[in-house]
N, C-alpha and C. Protein backbone atom coordinates (compact mmCIF):
# COMPACT_ATOMS: atom_id res chain seq x y z
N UNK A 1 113.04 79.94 88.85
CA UNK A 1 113.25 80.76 87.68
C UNK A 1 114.11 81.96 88.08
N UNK A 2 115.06 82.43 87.00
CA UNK A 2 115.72 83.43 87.43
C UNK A 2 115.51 84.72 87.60
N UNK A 3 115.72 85.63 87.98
CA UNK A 3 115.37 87.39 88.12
C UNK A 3 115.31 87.65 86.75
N UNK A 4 115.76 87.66 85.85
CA UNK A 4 116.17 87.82 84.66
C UNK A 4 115.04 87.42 83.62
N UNK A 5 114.86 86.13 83.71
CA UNK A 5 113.52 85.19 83.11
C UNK A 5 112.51 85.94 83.38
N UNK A 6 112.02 86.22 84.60
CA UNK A 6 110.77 86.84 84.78
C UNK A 6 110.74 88.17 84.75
N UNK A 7 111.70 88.86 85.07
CA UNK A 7 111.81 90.05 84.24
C UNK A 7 111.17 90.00 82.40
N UNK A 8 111.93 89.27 82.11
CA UNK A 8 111.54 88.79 80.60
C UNK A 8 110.22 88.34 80.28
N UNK A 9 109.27 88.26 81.00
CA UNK A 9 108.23 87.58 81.07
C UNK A 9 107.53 89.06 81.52
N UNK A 10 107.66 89.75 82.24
CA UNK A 10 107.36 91.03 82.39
C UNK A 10 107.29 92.08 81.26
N UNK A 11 108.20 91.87 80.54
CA UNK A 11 108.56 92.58 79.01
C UNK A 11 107.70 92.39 78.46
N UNK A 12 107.47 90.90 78.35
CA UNK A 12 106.82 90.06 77.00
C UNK A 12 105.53 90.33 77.43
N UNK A 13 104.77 90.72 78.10
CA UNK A 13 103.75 91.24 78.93
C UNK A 13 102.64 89.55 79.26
N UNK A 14 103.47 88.98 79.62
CA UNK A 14 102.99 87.49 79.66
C UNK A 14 102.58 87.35 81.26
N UNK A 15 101.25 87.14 81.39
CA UNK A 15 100.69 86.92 82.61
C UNK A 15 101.11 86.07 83.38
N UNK A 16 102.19 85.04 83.22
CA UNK A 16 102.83 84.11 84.08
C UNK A 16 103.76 84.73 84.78
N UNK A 17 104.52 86.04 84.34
CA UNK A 17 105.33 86.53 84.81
C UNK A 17 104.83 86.98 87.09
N UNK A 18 103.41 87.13 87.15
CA UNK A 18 102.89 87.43 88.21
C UNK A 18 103.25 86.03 89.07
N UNK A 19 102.63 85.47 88.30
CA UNK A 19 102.69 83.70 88.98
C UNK A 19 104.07 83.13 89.43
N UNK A 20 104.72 83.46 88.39
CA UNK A 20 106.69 82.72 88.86
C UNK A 20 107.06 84.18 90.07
N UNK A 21 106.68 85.38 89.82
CA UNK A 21 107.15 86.38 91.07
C UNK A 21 106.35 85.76 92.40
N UNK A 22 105.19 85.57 92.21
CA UNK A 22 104.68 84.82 93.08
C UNK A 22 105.24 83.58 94.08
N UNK A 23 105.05 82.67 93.19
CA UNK A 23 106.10 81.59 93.79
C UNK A 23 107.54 81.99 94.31
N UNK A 24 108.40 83.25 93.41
CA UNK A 24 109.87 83.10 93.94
C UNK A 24 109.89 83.93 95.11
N UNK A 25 109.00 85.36 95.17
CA UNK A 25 109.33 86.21 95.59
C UNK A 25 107.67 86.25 97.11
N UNK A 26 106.69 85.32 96.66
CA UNK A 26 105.14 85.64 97.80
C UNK A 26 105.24 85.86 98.93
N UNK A 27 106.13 84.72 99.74
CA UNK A 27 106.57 84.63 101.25
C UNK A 27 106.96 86.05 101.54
N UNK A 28 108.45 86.07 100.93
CA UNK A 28 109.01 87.33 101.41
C UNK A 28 108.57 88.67 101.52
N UNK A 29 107.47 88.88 100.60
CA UNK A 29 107.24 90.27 100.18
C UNK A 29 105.49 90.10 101.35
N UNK A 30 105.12 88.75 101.49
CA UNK A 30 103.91 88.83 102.63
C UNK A 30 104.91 88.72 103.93
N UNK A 31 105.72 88.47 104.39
CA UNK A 31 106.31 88.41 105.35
C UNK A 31 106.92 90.14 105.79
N UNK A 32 106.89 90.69 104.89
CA UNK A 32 107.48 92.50 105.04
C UNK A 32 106.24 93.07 105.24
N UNK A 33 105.07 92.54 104.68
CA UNK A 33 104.20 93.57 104.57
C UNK A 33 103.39 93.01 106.33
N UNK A 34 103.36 91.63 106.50
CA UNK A 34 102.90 91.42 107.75
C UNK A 34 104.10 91.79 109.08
N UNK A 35 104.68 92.11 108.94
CA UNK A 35 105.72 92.17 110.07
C UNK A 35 105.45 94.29 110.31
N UNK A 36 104.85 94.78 109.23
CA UNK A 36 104.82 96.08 109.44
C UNK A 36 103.27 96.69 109.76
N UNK A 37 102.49 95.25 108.97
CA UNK A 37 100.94 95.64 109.57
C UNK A 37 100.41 94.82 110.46
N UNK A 38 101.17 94.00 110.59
CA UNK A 38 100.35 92.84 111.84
C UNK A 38 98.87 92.58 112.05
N UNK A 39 98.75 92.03 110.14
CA UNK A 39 97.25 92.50 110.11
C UNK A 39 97.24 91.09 108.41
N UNK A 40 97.03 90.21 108.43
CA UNK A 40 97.01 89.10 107.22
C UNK A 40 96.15 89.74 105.95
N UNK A 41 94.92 89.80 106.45
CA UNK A 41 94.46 90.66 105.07
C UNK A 41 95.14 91.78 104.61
N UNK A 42 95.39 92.91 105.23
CA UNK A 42 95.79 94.25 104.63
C UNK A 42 97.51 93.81 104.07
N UNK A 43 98.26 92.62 104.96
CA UNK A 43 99.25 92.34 104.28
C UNK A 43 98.85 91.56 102.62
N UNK A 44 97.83 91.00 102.86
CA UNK A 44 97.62 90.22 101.27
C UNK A 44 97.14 91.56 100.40
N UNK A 45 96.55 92.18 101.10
CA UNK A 45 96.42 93.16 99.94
C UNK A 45 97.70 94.28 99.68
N UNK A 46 98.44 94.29 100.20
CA UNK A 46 99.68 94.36 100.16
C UNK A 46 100.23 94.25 98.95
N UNK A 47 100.70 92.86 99.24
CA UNK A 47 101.58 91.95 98.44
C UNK A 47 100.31 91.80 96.97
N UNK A 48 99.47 91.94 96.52
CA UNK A 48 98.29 92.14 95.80
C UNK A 48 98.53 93.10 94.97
N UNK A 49 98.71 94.22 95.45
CA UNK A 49 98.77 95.63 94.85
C UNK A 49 100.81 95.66 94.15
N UNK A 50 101.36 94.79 95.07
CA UNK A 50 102.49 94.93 94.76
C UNK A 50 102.89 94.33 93.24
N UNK A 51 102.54 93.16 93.10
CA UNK A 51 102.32 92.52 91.93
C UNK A 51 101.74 93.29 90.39
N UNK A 52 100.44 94.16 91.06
CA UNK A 52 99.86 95.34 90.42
C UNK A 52 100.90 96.14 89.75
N UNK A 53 101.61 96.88 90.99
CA UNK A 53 102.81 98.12 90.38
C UNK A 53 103.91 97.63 89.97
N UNK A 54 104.28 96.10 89.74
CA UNK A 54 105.42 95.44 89.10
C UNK A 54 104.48 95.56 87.82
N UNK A 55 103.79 94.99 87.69
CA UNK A 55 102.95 95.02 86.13
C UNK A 55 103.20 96.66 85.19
N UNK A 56 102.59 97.17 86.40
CA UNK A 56 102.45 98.49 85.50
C UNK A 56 103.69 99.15 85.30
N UNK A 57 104.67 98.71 85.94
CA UNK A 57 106.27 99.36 86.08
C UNK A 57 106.85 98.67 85.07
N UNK A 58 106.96 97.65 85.03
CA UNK A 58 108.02 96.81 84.39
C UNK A 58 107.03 96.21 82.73
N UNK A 59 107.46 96.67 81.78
CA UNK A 59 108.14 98.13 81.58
C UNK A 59 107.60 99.17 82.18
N UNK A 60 108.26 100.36 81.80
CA UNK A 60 109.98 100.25 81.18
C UNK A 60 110.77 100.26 82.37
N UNK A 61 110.53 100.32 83.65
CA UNK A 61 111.58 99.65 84.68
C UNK A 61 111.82 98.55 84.58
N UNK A 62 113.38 98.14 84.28
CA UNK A 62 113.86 97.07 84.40
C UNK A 62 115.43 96.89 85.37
N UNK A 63 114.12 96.53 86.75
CA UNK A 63 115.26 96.57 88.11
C UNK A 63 116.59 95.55 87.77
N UNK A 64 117.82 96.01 88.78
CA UNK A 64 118.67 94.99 88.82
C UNK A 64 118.07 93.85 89.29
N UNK A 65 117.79 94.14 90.90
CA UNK A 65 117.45 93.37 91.79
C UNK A 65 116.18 93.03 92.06
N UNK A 66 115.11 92.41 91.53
CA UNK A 66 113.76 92.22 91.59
C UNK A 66 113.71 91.79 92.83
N UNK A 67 114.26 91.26 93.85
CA UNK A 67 113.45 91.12 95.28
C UNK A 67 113.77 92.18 95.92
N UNK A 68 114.52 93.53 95.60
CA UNK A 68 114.52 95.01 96.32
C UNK A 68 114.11 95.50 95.78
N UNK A 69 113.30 95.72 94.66
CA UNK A 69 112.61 96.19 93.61
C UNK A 69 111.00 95.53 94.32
N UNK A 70 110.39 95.04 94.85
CA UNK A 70 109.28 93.93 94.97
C UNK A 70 109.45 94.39 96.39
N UNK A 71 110.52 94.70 97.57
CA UNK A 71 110.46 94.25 98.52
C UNK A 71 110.35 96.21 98.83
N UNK A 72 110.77 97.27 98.40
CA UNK A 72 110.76 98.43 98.08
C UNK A 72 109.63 98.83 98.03
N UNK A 73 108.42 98.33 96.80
CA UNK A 73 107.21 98.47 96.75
C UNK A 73 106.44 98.07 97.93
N UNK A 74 106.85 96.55 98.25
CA UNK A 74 105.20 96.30 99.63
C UNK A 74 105.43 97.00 100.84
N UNK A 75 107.14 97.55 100.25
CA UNK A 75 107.32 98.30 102.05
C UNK A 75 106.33 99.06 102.00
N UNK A 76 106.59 99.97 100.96
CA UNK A 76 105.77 101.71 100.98
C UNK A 76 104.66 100.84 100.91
N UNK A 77 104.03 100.59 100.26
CA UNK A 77 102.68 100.30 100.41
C UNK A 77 102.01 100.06 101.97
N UNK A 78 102.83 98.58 102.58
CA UNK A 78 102.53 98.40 103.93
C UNK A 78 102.31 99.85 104.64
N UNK A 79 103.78 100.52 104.65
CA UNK A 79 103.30 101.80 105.47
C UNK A 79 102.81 102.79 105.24
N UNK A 80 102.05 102.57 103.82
CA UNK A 80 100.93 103.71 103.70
C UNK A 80 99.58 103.26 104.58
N UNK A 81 99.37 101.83 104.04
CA UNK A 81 98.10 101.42 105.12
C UNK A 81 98.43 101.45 106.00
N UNK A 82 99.37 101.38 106.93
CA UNK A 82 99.72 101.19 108.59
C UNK A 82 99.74 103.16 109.12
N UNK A 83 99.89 104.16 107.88
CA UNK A 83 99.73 105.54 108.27
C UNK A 83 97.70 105.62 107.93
N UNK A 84 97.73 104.73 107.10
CA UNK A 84 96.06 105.37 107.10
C UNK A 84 95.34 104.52 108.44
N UNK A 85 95.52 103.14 108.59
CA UNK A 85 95.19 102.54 109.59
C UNK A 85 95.56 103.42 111.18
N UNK A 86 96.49 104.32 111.12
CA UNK A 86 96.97 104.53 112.59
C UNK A 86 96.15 106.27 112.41
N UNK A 87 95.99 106.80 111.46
CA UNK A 87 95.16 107.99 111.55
C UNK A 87 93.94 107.64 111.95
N UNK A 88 93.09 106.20 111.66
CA UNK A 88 91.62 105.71 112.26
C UNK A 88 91.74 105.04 113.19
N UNK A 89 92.93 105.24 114.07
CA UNK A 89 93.13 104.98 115.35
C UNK A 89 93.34 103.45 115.65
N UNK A 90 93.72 102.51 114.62
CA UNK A 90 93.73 101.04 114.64
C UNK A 90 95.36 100.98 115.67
N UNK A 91 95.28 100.18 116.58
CA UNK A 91 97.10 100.04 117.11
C UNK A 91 97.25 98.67 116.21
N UNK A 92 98.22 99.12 116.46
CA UNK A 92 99.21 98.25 115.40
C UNK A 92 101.12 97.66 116.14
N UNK A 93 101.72 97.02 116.37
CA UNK A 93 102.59 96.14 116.67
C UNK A 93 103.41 97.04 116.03
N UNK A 94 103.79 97.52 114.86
CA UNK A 94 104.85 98.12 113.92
C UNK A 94 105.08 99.63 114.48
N UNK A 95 103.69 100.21 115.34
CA UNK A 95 103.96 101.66 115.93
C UNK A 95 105.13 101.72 116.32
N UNK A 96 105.66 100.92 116.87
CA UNK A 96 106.97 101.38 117.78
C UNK A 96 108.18 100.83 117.01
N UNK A 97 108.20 100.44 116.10
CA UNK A 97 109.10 100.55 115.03
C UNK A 97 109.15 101.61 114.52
N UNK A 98 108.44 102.14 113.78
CA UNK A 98 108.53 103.52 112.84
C UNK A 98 108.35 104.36 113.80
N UNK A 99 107.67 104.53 114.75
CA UNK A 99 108.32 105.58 115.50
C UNK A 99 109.83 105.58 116.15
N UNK A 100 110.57 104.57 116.19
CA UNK A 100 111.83 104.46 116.46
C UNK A 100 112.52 105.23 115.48
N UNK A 101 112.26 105.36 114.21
CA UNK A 101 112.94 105.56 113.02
C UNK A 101 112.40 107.16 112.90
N UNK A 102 111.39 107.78 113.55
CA UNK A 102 110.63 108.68 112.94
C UNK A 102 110.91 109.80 113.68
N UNK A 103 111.70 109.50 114.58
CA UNK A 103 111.93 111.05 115.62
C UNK A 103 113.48 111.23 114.77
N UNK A 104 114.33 110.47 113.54
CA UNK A 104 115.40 110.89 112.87
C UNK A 104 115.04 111.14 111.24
N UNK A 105 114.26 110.23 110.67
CA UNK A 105 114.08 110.34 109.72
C UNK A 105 112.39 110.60 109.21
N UNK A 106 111.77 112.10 109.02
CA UNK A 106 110.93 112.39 108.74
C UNK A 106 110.10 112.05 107.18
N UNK A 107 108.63 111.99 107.20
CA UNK A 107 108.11 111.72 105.51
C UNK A 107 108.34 112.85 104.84
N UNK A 108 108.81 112.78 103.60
CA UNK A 108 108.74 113.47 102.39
C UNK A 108 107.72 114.33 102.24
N UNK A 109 107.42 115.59 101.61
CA UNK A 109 105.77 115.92 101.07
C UNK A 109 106.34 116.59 99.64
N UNK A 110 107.38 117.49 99.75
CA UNK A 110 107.33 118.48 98.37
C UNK A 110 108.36 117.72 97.41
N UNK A 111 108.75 118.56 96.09
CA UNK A 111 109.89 118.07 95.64
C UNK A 111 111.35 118.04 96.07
N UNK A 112 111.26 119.54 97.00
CA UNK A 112 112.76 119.78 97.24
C UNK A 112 112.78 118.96 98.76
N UNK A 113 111.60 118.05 99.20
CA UNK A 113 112.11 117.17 100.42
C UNK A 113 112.21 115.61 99.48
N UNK A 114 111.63 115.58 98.68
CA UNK A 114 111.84 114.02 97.36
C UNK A 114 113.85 114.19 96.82
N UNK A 115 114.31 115.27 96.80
CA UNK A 115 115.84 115.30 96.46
C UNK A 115 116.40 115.14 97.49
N UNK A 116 115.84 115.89 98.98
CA UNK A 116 116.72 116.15 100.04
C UNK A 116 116.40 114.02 100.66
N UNK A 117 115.39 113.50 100.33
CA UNK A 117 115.26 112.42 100.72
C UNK A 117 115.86 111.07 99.94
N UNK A 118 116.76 111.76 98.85
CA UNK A 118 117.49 110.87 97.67
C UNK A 118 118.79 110.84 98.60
N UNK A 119 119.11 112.20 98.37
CA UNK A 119 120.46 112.32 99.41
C UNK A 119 120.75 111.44 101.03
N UNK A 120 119.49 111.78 101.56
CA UNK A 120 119.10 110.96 103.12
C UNK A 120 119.37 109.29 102.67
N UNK A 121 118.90 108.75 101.35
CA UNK A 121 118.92 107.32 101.35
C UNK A 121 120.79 107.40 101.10
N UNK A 122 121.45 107.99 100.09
CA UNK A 122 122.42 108.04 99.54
C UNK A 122 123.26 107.73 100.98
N UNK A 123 123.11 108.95 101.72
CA UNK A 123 124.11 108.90 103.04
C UNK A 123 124.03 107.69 104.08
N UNK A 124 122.71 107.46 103.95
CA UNK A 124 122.20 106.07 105.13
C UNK A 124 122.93 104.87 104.41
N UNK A 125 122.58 104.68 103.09
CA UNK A 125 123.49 103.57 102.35
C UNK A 125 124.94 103.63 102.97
N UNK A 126 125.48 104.68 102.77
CA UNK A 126 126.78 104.65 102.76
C UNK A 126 126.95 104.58 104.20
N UNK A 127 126.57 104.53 104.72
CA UNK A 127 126.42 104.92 106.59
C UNK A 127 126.31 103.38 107.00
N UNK A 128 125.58 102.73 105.78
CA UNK A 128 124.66 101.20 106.04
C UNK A 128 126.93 100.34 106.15
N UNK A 129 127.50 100.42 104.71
CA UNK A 129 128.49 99.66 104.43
C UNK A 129 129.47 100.10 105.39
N UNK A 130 129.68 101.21 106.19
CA UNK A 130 130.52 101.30 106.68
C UNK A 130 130.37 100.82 108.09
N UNK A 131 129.34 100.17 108.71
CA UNK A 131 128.69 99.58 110.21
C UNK A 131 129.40 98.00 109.98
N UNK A 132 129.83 97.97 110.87
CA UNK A 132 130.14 95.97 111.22
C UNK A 132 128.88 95.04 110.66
N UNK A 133 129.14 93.95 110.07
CA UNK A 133 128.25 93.51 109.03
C UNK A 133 127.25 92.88 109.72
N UNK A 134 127.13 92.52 111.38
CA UNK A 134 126.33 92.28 112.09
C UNK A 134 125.48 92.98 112.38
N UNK A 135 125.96 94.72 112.76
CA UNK A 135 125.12 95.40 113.34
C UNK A 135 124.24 95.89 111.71
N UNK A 136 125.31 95.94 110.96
CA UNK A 136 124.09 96.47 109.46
C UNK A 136 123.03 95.41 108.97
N UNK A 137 123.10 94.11 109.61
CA UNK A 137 122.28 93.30 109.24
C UNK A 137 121.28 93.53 110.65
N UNK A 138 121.33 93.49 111.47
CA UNK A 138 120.28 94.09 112.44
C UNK A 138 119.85 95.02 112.88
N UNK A 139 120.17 96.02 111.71
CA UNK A 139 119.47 97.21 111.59
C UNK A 139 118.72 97.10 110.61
N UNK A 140 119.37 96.45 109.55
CA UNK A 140 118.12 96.34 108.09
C UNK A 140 117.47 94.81 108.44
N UNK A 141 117.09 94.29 109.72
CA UNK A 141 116.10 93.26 109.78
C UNK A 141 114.97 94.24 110.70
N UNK A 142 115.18 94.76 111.49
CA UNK A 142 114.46 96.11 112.25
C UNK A 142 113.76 96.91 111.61
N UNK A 143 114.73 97.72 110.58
CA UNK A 143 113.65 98.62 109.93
C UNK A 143 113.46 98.95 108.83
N UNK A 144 114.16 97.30 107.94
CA UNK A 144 113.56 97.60 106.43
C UNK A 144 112.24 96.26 106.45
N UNK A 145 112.88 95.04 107.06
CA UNK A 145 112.05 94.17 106.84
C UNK A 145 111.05 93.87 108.37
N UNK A 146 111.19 95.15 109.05
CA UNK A 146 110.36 95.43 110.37
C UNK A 146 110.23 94.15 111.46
N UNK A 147 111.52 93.65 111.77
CA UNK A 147 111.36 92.51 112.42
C UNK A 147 110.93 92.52 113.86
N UNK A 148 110.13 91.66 114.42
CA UNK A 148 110.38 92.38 115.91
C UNK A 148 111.62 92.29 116.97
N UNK A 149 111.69 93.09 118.07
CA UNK A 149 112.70 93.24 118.30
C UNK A 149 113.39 91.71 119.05
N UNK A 150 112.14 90.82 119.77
CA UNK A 150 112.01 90.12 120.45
C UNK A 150 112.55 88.23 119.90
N UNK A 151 111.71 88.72 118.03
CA UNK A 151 112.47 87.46 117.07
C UNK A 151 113.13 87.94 117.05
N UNK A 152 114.08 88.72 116.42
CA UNK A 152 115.80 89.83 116.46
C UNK A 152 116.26 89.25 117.78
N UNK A 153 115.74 89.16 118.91
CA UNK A 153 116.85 88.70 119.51
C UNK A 153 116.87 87.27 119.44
N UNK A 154 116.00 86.69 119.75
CA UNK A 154 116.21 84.86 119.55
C UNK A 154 117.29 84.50 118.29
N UNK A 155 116.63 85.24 117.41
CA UNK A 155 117.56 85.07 116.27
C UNK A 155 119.30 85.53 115.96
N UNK A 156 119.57 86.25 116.98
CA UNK A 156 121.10 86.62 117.32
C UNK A 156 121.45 86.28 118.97
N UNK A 157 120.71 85.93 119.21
CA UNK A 157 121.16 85.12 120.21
C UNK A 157 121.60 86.08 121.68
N UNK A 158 120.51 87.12 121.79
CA UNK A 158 120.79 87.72 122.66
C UNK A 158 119.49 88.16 123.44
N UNK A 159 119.30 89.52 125.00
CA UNK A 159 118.28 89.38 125.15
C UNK A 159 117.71 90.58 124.50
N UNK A 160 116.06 90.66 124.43
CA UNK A 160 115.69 91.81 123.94
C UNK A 160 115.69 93.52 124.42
N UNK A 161 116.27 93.52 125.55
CA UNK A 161 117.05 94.46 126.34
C UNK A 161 118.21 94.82 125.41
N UNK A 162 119.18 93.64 125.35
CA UNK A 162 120.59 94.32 125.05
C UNK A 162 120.16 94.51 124.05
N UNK A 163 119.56 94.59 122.51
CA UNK A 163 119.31 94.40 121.38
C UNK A 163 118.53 96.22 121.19
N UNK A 164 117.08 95.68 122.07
CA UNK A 164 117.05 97.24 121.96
C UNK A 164 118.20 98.75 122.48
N UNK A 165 118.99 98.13 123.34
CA UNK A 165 119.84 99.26 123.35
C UNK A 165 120.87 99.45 122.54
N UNK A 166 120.76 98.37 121.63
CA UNK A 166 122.59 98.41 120.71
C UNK A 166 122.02 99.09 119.37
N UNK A 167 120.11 98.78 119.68
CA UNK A 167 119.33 99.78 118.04
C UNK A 167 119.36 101.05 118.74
N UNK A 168 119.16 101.58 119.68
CA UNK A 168 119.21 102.74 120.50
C UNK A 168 120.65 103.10 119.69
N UNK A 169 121.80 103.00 119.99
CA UNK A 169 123.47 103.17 119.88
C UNK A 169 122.76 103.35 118.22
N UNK A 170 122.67 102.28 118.03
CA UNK A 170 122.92 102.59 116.20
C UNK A 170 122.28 103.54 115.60
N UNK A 171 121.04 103.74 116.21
CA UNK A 171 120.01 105.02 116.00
C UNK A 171 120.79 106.32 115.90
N UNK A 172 121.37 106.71 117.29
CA UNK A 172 122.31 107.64 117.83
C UNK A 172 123.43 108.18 116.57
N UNK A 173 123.69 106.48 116.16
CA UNK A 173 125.20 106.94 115.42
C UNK A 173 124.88 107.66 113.88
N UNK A 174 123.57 106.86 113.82
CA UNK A 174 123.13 107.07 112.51
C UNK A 174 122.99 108.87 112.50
N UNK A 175 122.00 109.42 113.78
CA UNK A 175 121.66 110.64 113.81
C UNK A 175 122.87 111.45 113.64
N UNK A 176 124.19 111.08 114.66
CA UNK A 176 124.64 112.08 114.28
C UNK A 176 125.41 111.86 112.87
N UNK A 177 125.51 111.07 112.53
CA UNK A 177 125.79 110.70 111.33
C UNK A 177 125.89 111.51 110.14
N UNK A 178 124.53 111.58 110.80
CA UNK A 178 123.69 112.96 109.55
C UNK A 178 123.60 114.27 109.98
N UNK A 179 123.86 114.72 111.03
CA UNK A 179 124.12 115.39 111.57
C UNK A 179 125.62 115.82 110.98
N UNK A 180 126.89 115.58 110.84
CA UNK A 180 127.88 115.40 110.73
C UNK A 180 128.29 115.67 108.85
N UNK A 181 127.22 114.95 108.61
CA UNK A 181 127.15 115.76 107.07
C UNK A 181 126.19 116.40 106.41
N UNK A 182 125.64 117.38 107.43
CA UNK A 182 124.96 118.52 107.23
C UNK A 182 123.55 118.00 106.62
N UNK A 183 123.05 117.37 107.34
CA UNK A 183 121.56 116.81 106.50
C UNK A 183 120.94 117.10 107.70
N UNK A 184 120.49 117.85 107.88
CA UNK A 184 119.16 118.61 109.19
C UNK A 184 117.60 117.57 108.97
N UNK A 185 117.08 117.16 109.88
CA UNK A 185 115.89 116.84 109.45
C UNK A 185 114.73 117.57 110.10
């Protein structure tokens, strides 16, 4: 079924609409939420709750893209449980992901860090199209869809050494990046 259809089915406030997101979109959106909690239940409840805030969103959000719209939600969600899980001291596989990301890009708390963090996505986007289409795809398998570094490399065909140092480089470029257009974090 198309993005569009079940969107429409979302409108119509028709309970199948959960079921066809289900089927098109389940894997992917349990596959984001387990790759960041390394944990099957808290990912099903995840992907659970996600379905939840598509309901209650849509309306009157009506995304372009329903699998970045879907895949947007179980992120935050995942890493709210993986911040409440790591405050009760649970380790977790994804620590050293988000801490990779977390000594450049800090959490939000007020409004004027919710604008300054519109701008941060705005510049990273644009930061995203202008990277070689390899390295922007193995940066957004790293640390949007939290891959590990170790499948990342099998999967590009390299070792997990060179891989972590070319996310090291990209990290770097990104920082000063932002650095460069005056975004302090």
């Amino acid at each position: 079924m198309k993005d569009s259809e079940i969107i429409a089915l979302f409108f119509a406030r028709e309970e199948t609409a959960i079921d066809e997101t289900s089927l098109k979109y389940g894997r992917l959106l349990q596959s984001i939420a387990y790759n960041i909690l390394a944990d099957f239940q808290d990912s099903e409840e995840c992907v659970s709750d996600t379905y939840l805030q598509a309901w209650n969103s849509i309306p009157p959000q009506k995304p372009e893209s329903l699998s970045a719209y879907l895949g947007r939600i179980v992120r935050n969600l995942a890493i709210n449980v993986w911040h409440k899980n790591r405050a009760q001291k649970r380790y977790n596989p994804a620590d050293v992901m988000l801490d990779e990301l977390g000594d450049i890009i800090p959490a939000a708390a007020t409004v004027e860090e919710e604008i300054d963090a519109f701008e941060l996505a705005r510049h990273i986007s644009s930061w995203l199209r202008d990277l070689a289409a390899e390295d922007r795809i193995v940066f957004v398998q790293r640390y949007w869809y939290g891959l590990p570094l170790k499948k990342l490399a099998a999967e590009h065909r390299t070792s997990a050494n060179k891989l972590a140092g070319r996310m090291y480089r990209l990290r770097r470029m990104l920082k000063d990046s932002l650095e460069e257009a005056g975004i302090t974090l």
